[in-house]
N, C-alpha and C. Protein backbone atom coordinates (compact mmCIF):
# COMPACT_ATOMS: atom_id res chain seq x y z
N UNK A 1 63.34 129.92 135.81
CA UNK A 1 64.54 129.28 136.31
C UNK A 1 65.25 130.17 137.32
N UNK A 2 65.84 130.04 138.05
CA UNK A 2 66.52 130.05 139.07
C UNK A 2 68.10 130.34 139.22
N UNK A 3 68.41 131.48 139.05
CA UNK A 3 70.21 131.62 138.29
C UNK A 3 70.87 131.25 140.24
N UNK A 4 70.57 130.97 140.73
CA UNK A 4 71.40 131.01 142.33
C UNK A 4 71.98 129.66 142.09
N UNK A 5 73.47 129.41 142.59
CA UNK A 5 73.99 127.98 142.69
C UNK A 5 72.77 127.17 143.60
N UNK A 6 73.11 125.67 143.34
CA UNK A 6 72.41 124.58 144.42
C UNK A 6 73.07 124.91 145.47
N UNK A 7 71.82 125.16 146.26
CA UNK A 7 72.30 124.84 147.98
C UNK A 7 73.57 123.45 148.38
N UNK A 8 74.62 124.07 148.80
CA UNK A 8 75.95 122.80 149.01
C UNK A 8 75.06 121.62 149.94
N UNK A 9 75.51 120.76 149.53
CA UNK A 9 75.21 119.28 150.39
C UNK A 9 76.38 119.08 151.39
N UNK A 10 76.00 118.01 152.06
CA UNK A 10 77.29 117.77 152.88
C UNK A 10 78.35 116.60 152.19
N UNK A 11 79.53 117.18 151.96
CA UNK A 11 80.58 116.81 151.30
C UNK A 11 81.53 116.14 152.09
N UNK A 12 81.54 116.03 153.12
CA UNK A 12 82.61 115.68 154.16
C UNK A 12 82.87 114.43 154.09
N UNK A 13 82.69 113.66 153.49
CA UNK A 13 82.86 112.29 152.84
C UNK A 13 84.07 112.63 152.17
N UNK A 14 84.32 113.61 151.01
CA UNK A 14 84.98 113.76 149.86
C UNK A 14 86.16 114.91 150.79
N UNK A 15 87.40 114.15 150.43
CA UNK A 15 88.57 115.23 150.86
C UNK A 15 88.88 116.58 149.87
N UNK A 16 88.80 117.90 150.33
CA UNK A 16 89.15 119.01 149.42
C UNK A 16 90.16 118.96 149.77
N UNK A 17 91.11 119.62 148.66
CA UNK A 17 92.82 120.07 149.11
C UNK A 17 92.87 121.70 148.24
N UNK A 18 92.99 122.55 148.79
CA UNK A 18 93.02 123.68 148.46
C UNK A 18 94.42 124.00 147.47
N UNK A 19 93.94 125.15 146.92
CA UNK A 19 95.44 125.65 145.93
C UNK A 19 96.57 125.68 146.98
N UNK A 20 96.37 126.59 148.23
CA UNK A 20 97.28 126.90 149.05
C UNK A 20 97.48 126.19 149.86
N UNK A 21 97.12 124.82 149.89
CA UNK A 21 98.03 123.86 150.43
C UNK A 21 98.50 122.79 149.87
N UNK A 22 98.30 123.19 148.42
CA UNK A 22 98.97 122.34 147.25
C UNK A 22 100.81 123.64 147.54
N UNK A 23 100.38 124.27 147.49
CA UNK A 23 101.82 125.54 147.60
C UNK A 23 102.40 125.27 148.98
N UNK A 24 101.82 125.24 150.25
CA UNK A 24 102.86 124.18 151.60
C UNK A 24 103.11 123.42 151.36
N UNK A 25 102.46 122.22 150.39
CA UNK A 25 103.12 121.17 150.29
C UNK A 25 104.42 120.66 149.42
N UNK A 26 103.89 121.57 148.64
CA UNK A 26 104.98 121.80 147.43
C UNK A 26 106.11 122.46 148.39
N UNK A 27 106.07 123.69 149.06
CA UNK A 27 107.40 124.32 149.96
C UNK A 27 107.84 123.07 150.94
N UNK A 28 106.81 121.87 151.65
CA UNK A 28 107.38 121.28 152.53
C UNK A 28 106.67 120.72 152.90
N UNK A 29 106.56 118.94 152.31
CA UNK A 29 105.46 118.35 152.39
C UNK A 29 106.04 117.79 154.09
N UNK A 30 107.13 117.75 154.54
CA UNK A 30 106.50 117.47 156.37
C UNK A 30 105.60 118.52 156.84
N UNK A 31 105.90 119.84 156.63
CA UNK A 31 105.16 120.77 157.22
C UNK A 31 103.53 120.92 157.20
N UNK A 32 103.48 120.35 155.69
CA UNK A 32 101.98 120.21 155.37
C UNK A 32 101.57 118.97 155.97
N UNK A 33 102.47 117.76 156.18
CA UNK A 33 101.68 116.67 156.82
C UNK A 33 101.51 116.57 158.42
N UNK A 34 102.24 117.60 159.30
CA UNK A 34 102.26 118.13 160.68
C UNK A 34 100.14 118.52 160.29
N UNK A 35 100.64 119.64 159.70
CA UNK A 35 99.44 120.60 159.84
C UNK A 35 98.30 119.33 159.38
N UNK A 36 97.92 118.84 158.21
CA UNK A 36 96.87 118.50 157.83
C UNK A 36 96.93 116.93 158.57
N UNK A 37 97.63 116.15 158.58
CA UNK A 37 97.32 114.55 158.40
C UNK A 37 97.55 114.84 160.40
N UNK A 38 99.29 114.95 160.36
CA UNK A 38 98.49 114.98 162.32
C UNK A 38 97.95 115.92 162.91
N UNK A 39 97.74 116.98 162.22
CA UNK A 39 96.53 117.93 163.19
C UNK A 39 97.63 119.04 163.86
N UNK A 40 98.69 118.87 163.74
CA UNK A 40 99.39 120.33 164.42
C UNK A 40 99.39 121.28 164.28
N UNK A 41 99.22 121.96 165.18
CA UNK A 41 98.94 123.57 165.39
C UNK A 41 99.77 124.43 165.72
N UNK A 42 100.64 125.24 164.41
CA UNK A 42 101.86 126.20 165.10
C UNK A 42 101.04 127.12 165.45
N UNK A 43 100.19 127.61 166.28
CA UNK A 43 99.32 128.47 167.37
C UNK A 43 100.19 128.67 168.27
N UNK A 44 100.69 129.94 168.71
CA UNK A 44 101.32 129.68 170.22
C UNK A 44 102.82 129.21 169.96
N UNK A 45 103.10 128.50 168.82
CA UNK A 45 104.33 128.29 168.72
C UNK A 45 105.73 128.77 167.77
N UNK A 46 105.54 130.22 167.43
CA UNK A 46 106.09 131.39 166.59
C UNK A 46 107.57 131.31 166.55
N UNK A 47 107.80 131.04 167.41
CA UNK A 47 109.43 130.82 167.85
C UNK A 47 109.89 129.64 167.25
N UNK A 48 109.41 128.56 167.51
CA UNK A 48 110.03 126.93 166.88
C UNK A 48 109.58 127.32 165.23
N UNK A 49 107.76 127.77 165.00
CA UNK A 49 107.72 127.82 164.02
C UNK A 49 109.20 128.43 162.60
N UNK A 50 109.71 129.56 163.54
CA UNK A 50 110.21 130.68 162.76
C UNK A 50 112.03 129.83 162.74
N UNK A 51 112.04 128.98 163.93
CA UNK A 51 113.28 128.34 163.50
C UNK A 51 113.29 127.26 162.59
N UNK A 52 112.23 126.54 162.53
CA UNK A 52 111.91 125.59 161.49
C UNK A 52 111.95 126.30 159.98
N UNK A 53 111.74 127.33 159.81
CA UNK A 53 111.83 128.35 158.53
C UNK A 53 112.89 128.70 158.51
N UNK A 54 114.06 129.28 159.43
CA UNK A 54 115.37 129.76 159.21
C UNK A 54 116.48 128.11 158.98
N UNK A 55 115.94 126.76 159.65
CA UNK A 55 116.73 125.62 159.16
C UNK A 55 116.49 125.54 157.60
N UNK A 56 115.17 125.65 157.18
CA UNK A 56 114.83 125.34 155.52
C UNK A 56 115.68 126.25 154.88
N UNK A 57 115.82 127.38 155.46
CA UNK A 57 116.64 128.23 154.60
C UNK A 57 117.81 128.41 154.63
N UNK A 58 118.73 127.45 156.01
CA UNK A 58 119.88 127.31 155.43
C UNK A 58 120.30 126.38 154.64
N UNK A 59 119.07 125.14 154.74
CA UNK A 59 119.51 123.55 154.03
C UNK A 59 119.04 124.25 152.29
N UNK A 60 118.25 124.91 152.14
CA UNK A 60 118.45 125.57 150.75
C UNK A 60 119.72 126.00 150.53
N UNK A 61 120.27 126.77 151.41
CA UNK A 61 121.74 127.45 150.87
C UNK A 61 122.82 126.27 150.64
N UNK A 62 122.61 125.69 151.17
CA UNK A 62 123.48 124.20 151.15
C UNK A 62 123.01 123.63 150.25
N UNK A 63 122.21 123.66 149.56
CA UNK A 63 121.86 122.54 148.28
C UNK A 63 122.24 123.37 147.40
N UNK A 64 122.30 124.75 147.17
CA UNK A 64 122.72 125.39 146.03
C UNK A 64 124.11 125.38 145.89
N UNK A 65 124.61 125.88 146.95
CA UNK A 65 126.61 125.55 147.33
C UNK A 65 126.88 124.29 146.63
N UNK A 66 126.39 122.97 146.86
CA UNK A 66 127.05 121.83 146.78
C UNK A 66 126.30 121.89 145.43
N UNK A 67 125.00 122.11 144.37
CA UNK A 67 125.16 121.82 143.27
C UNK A 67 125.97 122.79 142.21
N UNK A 68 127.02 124.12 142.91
CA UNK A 68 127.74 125.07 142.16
C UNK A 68 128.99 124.67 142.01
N UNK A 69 129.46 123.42 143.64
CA UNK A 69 130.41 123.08 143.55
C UNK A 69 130.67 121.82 142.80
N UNK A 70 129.30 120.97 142.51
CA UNK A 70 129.38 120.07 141.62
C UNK A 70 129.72 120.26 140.06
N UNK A 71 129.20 121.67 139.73
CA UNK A 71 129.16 122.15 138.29
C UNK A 71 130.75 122.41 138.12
N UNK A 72 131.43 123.15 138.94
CA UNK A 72 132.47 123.70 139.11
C UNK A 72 133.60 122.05 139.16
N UNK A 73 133.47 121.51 139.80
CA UNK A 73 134.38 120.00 139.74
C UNK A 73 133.83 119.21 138.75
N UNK A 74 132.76 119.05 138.13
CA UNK A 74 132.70 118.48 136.27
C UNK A 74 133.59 119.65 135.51
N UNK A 75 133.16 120.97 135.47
CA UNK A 75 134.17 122.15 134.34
C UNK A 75 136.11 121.39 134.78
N UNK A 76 136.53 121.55 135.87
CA UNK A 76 137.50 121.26 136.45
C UNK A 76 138.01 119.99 135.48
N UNK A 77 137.81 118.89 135.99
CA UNK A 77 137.24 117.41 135.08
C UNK A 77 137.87 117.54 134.09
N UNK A 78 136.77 118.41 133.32
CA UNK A 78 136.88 118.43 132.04
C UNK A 78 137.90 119.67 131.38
N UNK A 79 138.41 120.55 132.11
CA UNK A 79 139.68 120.90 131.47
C UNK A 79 140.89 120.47 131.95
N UNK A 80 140.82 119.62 132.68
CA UNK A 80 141.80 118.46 132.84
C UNK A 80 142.61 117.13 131.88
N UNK A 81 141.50 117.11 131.69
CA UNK A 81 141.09 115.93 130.76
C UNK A 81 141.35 115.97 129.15
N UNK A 82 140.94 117.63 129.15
CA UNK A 82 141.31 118.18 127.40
C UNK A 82 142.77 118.60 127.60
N UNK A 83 143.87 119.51 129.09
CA UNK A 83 144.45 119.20 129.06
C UNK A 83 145.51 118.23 129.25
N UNK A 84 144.95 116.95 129.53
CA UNK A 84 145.96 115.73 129.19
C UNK A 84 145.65 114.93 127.80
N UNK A 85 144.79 115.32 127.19
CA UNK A 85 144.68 115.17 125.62
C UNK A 85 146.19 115.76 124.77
N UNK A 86 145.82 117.09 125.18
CA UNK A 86 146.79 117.77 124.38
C UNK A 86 148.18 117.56 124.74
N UNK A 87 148.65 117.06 126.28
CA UNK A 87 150.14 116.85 126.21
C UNK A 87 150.18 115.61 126.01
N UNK A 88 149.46 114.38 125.66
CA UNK A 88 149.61 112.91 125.15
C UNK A 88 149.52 113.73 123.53
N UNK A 89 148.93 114.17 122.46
CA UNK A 89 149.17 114.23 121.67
C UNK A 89 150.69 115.29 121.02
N UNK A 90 150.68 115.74 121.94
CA UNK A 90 152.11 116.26 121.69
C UNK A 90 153.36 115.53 122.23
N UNK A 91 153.54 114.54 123.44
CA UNK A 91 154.67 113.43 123.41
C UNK A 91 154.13 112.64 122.53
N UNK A 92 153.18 112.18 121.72
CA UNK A 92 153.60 111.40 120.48
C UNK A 92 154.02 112.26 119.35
N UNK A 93 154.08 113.24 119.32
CA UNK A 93 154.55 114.15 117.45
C UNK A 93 156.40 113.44 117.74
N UNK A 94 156.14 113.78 119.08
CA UNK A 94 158.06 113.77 119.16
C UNK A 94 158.57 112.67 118.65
């Protein structure tokens, strides 16, 4: 017997998707569908590329801001709310 893998056939029928572009796509499925589905090539284009990376990273900073300020206006809310509990139950003792 023969321990060497089978010689590969031609597969090009069958789409592969690699780990590491399961991980672009996951970081930014337009970016992955530029590159793979229309064929774009940031070759040559380092500059747009590198601003397209500094926009993702401010619209990240902006999604974290607005879900700290969401957490922060429910807490708000809600000690609002416990304090108008407590001064409705204290104008009724009177």
């Amino acid at each position: 017997m023969d321990d060497q893998p089978a010689p590969r056939r031609n597969r090009s029928k069958k789409t592969v998707i690699r780990a590491s572009e399961i991980g672009a796509y996951v970081y930014c499925r337009r970016a992955w569908w530029f590159k793979r589905v229309a064929g774009f090539n940031p070759q040559g284009r380092e500059e747009a590329f590198a601003s397209g990376t500094a926009a993702h990273a401010r619209h990240g900073r902006l999604v974290q801001r607005s879900q700290w300020q969401r957490k922060a206006a429910l807490l708000l809310m809600l000690a609002g709310l416990i304090l108008l509990l407590i001064v409705a139950v204290l104008l009724l003792r009177v």
